[in-house]
Protein backbone atom coordinates (compact mmCIF):
# COMPACT_ATOMS: atom_id res chain seq x y z
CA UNK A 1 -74.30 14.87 48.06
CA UNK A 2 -73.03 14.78 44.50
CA UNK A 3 -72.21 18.60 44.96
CA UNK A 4 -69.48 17.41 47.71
CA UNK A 5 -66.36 17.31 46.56
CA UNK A 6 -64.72 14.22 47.78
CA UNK A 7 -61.18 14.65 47.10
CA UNK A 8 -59.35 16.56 50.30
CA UNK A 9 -58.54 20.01 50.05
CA UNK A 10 -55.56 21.23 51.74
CA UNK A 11 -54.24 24.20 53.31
CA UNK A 12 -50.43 25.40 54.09
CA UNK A 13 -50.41 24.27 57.47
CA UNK A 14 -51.87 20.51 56.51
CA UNK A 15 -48.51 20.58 54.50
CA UNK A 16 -44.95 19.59 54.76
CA UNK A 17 -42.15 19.00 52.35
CA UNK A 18 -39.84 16.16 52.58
CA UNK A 19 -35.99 16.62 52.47
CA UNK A 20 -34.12 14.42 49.89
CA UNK A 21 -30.69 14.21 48.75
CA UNK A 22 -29.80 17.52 47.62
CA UNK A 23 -27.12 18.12 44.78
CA UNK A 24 -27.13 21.97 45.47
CA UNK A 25 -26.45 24.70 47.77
CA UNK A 26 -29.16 26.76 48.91
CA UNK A 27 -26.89 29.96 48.24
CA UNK A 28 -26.60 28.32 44.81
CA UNK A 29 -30.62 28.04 43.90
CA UNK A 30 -31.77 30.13 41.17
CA UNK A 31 -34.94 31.82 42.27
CA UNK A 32 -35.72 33.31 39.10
CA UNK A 33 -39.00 32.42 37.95
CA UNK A 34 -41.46 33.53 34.82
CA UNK A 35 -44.03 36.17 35.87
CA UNK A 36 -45.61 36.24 31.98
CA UNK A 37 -44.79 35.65 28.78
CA UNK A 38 -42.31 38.15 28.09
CA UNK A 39 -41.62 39.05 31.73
CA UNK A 40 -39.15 37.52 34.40
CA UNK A 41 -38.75 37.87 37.87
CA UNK A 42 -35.56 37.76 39.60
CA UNK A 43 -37.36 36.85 42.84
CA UNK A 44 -40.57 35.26 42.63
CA UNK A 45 -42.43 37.81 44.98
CA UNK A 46 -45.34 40.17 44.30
CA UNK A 47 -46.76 42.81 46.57
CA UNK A 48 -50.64 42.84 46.55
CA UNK A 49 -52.74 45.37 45.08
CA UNK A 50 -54.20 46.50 48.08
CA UNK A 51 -54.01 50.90 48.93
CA UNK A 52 -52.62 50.03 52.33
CA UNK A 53 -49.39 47.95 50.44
CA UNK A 54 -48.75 49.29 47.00
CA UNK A 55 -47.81 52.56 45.30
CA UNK A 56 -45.07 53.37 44.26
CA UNK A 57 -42.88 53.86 46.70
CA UNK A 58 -43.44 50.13 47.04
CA UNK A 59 -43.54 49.33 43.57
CA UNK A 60 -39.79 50.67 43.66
CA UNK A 61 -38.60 48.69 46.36
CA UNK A 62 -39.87 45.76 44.78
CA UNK A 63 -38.88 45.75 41.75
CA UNK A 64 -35.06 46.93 42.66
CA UNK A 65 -34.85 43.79 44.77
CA UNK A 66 -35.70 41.28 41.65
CA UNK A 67 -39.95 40.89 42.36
CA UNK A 68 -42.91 43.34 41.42
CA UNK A 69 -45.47 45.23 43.07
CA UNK A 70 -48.98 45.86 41.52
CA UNK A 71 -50.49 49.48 42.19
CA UNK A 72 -53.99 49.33 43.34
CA UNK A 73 -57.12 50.41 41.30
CA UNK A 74 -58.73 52.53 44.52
CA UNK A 75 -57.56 56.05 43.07
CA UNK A 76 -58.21 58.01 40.00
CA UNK A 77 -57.20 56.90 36.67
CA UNK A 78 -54.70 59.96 36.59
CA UNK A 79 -53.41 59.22 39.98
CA UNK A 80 -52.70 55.59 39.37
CA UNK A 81 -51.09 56.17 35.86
CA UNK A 82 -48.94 59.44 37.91
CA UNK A 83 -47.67 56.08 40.46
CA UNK A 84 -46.96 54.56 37.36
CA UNK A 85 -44.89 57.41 35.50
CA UNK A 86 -43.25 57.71 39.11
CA UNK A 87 -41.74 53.98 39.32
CA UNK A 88 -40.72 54.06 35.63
CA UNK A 89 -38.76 57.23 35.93
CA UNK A 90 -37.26 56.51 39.19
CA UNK A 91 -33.94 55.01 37.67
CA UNK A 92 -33.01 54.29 34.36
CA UNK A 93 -30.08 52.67 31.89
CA UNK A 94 -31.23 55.91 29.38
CA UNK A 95 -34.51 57.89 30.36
CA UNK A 96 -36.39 58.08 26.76
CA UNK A 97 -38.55 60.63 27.39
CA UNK A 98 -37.15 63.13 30.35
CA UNK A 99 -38.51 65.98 32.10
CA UNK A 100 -37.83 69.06 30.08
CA UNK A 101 -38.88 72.54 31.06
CA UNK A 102 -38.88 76.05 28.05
CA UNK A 103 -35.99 78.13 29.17
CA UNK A 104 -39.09 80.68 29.41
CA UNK A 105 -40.81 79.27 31.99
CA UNK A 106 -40.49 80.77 36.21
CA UNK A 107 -37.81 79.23 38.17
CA UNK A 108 -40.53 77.54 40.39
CA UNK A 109 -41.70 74.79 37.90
CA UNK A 110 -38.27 73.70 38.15
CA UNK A 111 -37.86 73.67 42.08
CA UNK A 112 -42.06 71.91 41.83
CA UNK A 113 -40.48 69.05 39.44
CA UNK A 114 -37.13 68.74 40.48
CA UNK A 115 -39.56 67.79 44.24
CA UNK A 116 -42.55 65.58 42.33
CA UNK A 117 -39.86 63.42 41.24
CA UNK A 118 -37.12 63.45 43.07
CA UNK A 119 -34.96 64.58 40.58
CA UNK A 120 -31.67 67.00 41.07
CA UNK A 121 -32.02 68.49 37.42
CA UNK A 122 -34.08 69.42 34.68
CA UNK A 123 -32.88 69.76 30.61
CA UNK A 124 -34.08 73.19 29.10
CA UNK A 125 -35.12 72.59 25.33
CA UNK A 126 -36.28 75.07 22.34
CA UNK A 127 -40.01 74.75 20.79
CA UNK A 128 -38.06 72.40 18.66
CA UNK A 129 -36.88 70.28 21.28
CA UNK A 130 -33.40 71.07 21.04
CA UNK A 131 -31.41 71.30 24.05
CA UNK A 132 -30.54 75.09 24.91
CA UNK A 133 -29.22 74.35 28.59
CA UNK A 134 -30.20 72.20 31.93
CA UNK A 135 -31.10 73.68 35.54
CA UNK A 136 -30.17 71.68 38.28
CA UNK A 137 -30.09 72.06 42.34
CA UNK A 138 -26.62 73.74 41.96
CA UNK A 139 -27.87 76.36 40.03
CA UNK A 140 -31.01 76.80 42.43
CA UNK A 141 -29.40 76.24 45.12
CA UNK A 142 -29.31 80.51 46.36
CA UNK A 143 -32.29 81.63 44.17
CA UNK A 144 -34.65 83.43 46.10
CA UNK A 145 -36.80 85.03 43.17
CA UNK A 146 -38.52 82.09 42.10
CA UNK A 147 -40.34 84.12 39.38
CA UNK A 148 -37.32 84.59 37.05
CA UNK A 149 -37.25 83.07 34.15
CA UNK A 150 -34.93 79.54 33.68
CA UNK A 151 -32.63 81.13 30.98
CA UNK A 152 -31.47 83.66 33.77
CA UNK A 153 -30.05 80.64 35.81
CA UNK A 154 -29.70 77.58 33.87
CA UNK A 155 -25.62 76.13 32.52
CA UNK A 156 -26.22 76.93 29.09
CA UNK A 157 -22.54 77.59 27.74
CA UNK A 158 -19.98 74.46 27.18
CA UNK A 159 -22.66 71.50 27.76
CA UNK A 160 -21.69 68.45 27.99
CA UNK A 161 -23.67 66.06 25.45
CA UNK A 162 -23.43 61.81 24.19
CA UNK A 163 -24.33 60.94 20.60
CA UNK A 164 -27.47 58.81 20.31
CA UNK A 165 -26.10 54.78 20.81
CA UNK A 166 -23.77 56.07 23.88
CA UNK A 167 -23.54 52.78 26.10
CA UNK A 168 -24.02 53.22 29.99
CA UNK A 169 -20.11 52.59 30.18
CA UNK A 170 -18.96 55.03 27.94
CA UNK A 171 -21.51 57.30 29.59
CA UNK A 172 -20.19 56.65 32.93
CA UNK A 173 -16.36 57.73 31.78
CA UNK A 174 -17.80 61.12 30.92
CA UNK A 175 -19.40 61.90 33.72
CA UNK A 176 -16.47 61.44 35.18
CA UNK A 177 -13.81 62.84 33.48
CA UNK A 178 -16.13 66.06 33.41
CA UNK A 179 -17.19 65.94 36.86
CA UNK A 180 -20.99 65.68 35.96
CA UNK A 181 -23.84 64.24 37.31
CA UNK A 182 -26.31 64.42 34.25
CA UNK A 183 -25.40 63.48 30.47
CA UNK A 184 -27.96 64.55 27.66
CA UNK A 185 -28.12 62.67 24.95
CA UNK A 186 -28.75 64.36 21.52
CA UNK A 187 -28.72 63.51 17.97
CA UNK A 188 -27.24 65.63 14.94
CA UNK A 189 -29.26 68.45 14.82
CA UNK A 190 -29.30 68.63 18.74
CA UNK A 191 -32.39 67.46 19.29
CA UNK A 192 -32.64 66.00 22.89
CA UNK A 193 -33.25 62.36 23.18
CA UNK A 194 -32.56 61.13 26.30
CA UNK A 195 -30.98 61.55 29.19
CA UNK A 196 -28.52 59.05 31.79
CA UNK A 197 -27.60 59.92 35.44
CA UNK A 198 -24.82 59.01 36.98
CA UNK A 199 -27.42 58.52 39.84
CA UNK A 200 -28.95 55.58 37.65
CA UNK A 201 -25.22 53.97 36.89
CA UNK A 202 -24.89 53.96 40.54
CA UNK A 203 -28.48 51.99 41.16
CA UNK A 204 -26.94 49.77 38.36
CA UNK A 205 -24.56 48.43 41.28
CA UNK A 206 -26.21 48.79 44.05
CA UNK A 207 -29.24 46.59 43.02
CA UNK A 208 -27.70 43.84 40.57
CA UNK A 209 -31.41 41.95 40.74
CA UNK A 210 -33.20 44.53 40.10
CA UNK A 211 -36.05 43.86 37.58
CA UNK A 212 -35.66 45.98 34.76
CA UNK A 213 -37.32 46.48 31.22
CA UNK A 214 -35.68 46.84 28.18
CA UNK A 215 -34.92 49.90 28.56
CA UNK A 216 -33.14 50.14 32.19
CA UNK A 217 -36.56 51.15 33.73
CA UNK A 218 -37.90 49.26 37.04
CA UNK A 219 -40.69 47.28 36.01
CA UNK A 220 -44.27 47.84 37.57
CA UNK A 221 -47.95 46.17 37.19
CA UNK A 222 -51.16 47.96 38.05
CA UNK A 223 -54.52 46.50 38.70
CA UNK A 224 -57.91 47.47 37.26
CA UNK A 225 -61.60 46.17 37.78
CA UNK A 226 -64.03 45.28 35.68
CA UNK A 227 -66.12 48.79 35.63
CA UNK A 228 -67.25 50.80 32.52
CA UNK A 229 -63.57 52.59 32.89
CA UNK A 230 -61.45 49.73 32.75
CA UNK A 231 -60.70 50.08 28.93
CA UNK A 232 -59.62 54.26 29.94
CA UNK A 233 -57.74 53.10 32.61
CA UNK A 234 -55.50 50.35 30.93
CA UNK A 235 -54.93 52.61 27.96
CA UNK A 236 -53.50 55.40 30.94
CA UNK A 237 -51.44 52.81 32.38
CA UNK A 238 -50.18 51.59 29.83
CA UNK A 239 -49.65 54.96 28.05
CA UNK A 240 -47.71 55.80 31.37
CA UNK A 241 -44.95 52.44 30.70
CA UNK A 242 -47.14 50.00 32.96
CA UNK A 243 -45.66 47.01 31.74
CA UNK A 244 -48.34 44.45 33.14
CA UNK A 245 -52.28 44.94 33.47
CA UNK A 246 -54.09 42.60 36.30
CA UNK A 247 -57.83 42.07 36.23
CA UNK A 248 -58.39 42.16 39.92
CA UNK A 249 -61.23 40.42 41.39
CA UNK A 250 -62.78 38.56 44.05
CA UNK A 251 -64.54 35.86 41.84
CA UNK A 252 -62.69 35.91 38.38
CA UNK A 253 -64.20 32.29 37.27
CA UNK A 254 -67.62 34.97 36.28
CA UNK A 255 -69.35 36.51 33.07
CA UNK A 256 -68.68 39.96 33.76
CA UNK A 257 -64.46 39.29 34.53
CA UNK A 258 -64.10 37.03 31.47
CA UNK A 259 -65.54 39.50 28.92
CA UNK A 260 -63.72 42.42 30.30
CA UNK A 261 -60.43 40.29 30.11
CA UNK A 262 -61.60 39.41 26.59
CA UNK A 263 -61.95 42.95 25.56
CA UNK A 264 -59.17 44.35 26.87
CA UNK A 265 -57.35 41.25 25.16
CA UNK A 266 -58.93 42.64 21.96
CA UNK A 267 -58.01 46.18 22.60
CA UNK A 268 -54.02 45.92 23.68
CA UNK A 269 -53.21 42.75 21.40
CA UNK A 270 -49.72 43.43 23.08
CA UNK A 271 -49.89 43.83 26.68
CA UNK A 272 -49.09 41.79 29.47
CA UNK A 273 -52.68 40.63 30.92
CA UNK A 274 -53.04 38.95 34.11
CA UNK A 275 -56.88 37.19 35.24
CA UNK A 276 -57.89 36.13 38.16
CA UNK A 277 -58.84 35.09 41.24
CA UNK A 278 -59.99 32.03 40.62
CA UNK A 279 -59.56 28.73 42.53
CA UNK A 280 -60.54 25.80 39.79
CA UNK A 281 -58.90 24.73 36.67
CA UNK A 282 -61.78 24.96 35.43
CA UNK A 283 -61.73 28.95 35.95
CA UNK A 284 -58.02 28.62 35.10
CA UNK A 285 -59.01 27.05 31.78
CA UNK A 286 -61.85 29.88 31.26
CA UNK A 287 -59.41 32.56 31.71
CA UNK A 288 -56.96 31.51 29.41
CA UNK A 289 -59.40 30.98 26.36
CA UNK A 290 -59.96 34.48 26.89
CA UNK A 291 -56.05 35.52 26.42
CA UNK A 292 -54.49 35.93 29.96
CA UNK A 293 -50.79 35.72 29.87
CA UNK A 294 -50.70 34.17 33.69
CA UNK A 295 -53.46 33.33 36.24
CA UNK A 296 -54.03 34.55 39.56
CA UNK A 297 -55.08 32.47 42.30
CA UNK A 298 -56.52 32.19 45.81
CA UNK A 299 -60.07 33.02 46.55
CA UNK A 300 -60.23 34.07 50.51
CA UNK A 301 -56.91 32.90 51.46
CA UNK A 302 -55.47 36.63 52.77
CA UNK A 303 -55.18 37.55 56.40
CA UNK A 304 -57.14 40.76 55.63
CA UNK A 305 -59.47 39.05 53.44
CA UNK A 306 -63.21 38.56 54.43
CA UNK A 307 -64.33 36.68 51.45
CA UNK A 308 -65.23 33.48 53.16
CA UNK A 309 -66.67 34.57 56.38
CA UNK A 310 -68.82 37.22 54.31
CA UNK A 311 -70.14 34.97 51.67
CA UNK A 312 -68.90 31.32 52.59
CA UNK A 313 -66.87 30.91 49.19
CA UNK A 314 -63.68 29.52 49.18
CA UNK A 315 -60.86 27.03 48.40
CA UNK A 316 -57.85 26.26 50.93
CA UNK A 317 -55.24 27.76 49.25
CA UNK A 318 -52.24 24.88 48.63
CA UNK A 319 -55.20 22.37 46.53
CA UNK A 320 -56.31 25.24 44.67
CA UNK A 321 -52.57 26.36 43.51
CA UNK A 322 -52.17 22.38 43.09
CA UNK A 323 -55.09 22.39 40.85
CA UNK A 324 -54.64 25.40 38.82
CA UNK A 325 -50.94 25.04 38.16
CA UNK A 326 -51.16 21.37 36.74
CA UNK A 327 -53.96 22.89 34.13
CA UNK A 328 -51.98 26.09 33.50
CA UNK A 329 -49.33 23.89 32.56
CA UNK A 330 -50.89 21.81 30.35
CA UNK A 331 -52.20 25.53 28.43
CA UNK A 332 -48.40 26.88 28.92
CA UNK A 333 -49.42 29.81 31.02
CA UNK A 334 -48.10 30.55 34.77
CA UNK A 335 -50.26 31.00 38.01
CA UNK A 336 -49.57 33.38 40.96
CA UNK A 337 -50.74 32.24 44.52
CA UNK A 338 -52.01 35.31 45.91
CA UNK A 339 -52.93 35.23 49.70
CA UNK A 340 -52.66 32.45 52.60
CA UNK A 341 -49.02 33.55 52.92
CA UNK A 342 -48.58 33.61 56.87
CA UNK A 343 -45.19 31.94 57.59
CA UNK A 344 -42.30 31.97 55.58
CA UNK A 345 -42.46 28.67 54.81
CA UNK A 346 -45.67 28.85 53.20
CA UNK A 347 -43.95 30.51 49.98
CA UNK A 348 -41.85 27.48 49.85
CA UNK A 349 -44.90 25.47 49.67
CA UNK A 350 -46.68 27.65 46.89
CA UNK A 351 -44.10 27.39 44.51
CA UNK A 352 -43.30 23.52 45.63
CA UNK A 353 -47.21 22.98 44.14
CA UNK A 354 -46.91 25.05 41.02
CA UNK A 355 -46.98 28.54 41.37
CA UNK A 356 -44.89 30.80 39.62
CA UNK A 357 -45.19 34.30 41.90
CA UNK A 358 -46.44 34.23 45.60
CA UNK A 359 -48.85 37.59 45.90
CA UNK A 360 -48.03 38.79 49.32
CA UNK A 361 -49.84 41.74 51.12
CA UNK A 362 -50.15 41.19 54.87
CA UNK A 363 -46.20 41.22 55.02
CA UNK A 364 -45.74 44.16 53.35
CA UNK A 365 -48.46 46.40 55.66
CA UNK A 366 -46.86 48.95 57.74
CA UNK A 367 -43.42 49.00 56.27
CA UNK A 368 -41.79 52.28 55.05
CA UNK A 369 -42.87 51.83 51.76
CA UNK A 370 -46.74 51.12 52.22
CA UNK A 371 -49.07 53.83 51.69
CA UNK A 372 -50.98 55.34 55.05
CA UNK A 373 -50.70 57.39 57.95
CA UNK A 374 -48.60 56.44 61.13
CA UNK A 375 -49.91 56.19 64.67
CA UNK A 376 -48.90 55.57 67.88
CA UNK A 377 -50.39 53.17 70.24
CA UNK A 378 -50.60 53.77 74.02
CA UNK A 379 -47.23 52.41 74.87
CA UNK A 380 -45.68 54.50 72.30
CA UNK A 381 -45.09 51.96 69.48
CA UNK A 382 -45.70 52.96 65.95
CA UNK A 383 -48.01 51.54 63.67
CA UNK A 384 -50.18 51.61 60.55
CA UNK A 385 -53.64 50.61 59.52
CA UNK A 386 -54.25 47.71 57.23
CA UNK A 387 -57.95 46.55 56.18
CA UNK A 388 -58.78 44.26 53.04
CA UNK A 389 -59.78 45.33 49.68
CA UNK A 390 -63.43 44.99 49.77
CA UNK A 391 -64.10 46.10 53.21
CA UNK A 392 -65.68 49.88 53.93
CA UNK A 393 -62.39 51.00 54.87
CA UNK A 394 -61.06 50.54 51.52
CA UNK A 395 -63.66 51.93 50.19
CA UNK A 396 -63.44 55.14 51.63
CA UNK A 397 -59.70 55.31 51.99
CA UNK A 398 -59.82 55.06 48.05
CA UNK A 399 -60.43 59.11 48.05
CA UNK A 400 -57.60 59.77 50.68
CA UNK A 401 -54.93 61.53 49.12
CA UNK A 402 -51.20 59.18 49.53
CA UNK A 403 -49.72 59.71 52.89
CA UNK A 404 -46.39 58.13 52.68
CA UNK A 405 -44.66 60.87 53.11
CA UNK A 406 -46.02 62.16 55.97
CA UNK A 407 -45.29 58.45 57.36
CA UNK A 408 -41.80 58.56 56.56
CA UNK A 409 -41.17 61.75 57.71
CA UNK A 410 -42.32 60.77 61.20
CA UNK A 411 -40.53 57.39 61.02
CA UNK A 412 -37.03 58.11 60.05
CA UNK A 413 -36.78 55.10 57.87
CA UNK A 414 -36.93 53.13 60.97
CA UNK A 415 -40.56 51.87 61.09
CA UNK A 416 -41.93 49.39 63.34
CA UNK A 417 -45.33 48.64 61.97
CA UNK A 418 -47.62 46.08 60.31
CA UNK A 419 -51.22 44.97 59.90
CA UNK A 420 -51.95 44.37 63.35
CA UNK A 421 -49.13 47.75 64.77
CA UNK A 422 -45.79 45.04 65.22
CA UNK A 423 -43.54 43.24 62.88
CA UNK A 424 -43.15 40.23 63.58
CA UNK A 425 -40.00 38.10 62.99
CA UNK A 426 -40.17 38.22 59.22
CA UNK A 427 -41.22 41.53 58.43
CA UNK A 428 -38.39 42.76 60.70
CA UNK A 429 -36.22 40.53 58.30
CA UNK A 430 -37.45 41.70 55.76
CA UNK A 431 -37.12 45.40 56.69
CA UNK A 432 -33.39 45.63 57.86
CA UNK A 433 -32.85 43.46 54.35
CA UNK A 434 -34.27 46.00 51.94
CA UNK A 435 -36.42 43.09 50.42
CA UNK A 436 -32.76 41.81 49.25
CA UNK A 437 -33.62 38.01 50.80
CA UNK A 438 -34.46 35.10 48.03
CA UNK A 439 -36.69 32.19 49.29
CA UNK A 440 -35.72 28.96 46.98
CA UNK A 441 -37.33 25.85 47.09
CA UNK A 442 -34.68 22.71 45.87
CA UNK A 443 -35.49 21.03 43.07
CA UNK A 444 -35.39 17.97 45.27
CA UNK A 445 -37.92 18.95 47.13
CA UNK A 446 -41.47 16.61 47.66
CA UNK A 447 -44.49 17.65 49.11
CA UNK A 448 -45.06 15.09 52.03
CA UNK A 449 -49.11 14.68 51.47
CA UNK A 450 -48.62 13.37 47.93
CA UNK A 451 -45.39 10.96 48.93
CA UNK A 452 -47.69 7.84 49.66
CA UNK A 453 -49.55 7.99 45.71
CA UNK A 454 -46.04 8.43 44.77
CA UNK A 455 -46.68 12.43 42.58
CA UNK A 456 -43.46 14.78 43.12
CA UNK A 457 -44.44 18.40 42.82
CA UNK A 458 -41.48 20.14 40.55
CA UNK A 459 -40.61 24.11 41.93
């Protein structure tokens, strides 16, 4: 009996929060919240790492709405740091370090790039890495001897260039007083140094929350295990501008995920490291002695998840956030509920006991954005897999090439799919929103439970 525990453990649904006199309104609530150290959120929502919710198409939509996604670990190390490279050079304030093609090289490396990533144009630069000219889709556009060299086609007379320390609004007044899309930025001896788009100025408006590094890039996290590549692998992300590394795993309160977290502690002094799961302060506690910047929590919680009916380990998900955000507190470190998210409400309640981020995969399944193929059911409804992380779908999808394009080539951008082949209520919400909506939880908020011993849970 003494290995009982006989203090209740509670679940989202055994939950309720009590309204009080509120000072504020809810279009007023700041939702920002602190995802690590040196890392906010705008919106305190993170897609799973799961290969049927997060590359980087996801990744992208995340992040411009104010949250983050986290790229799985089920690929290559060269294709996850590739998702990586894609997020942080889908939009920019300034891109650092841009695509730049030899004016020698065949007109088809251009057309190959300018399609990898999305891009309408591509700066030409010298063995020195001066700029010589720039090839973009107007130029291309009636080439039909792709073998030719770039010199042959590329603007290379009158170019229009910014000194290094050009700000994004003095940018955007030459691009359009010359009636250019693409401004290279160069330093004395012409040397190209960056590059800003007036595509990127526009993305400025269009997503105000976006979630953005110093630099203007879209911020992005990427998960790795705890197998004799992990140390490879976070070097490639980070290499690549990941900006947070997650230990991912299914029991992170053991030997083998505390060492690894301590080593690659030791190895990137700097990064942004994330532990987890674990459900105990006591595995909150463990992980932060090793050097975790935040704490991931939730062990079984997810709809996909088959944690506790394989193995019969678990904690209901609201006691454990309870638990390990009161400790994480007490250390100065954050915790992320990840999975038991079923109802909207149910984000409300994670960050009303503690938690800084709300993981979220089972929404996110089967949107536009998720990786896999599309299918169509019997009654001609479209729909997309979804299986958990550790079952033997997973493990085989993990050699599957990405599909998403194929998947939004058949949908349109109009997909009606999740987990289970429907959106529900929410996901449809969330869909025809663009993953624009905030959920805020009022600082005046109580959790109901813990009213009659008199606690308050603070957002």
């Amino acid at each position: 009996m003494s290995r009982l525990r006989a203090a209740p453990a509670l679940t989202f649904d055994d939950v309720l929060l009590v309204p009080r006199h509120a000072t504020v309104h809810p279009r007023a609530a700041d939702g920002r919240s602190r995802f690590t150290r040196g890392i906010p959120l705008n919106v305190p929502l993170v897609s799973a790492a799961m290969d049927t919710v997060t590359e980087a198409e996801m990744a992208i939509a995340m992040a411009r709405s104010g949250g983050i996604g986290v790229i799985h670990k089920n690929m290559t190390i060269d294709r996850q740091a590739a998702e990586v490279d894609r997020v942080k050079r889908s939009e920019s304030g300034m891109i650092l370090n841009p695509i730049t093609l030899g004016p020698d090289r065949p007109l088809r490396e251009a057309v190959q790039l300018m399609a990898r990533f999305k891009i309408s144009g591509v700066p030409m630069v010298d063995a020195q890495g001066r700029l010589v000219g720039i090839i973009t889709n107007r130029d291309l556009q009636f080439e039909r001897n792709l073998d030719r060299p770039l010199r042959d086609a590329m603007t290379k007379e009158h170019l229009i260039t910014a000194p290094i320390g050009t700000t994004l609004d003095e940018a955007e007044r030459i691009l359009g007083t010359h009636r250019i899309e693409k401004l290279p930025v160069v330093d004395e001896q012409g040397v190209l140094r960056g590059l800003i788009t007036v595509k990127d100025i526009f993305k400025r408006r269009q997503y105000p929350d976006a979630n953005k590094d110093q630099h203007g890039r879209l911020r992005v996290a990427a998960a790795v295990g705890v197998s004799g590549d992990t140390r490879d692998r976070a070097a490639a992300l980070l290499a690549a501008g990941c900006d947070v590394i997650v230990v991912d795993s299914a029991h992170g309160h053991s030997e083998g995920v505390l060492k690894q977290v301590a080593r690659l502690r030791e190895a990137f002094p700097d990064a942004q490291l994330i532990g987890g799961n674990v459900a105990t302060k006591d595995g909150a506690c463990a992980l932060v002695e090793r050097g975790v910047d935040a704490i991931k929590v939730g062990v079984g919680p997810g709809a996909m998840c088959t944690t506790r009916m394989m193995t019969g380990v678990g904690r209901p998900q609201f006691s454990a956030v309870l638990e390990c955000a009161a400790e994480a507190r007490r250390l100065g470190k954050h915790v992320w509920a990840d999975g038991g998210v079923r109802h909207p409400r149910d984000v409300a309640l994670a960050l009303a006991a503690g938690a800084s981020q709300v993981m979220i995969g089972s929404w996110f399944a089967g949107t536009c954005e998720s990786p896999g193929d599309v299918y169509r059911d019997p009654q001609g409804q479209l729909y997309k897999e979804s299986f958990g992380m550790a079952s033997a779908r997973a493990v085989s999808w993990a050699s599957v090439s990405p599909s998403w394009r194929r998947s939004r080539c058949i949908l349109h951008g109009e997909a009606k799919a999740s987990a289970s082949g429907r959106f529900d209520t929410a996901k449809m919400a969330l869909r025809r929103r663009g993953f624009s909506w905030k959920i805020v939880v009022p600082p005046s908020l109580s959790v109901a439970v813990l009213m009659s011993s008199g606690s308050n849970l603070q957002p």
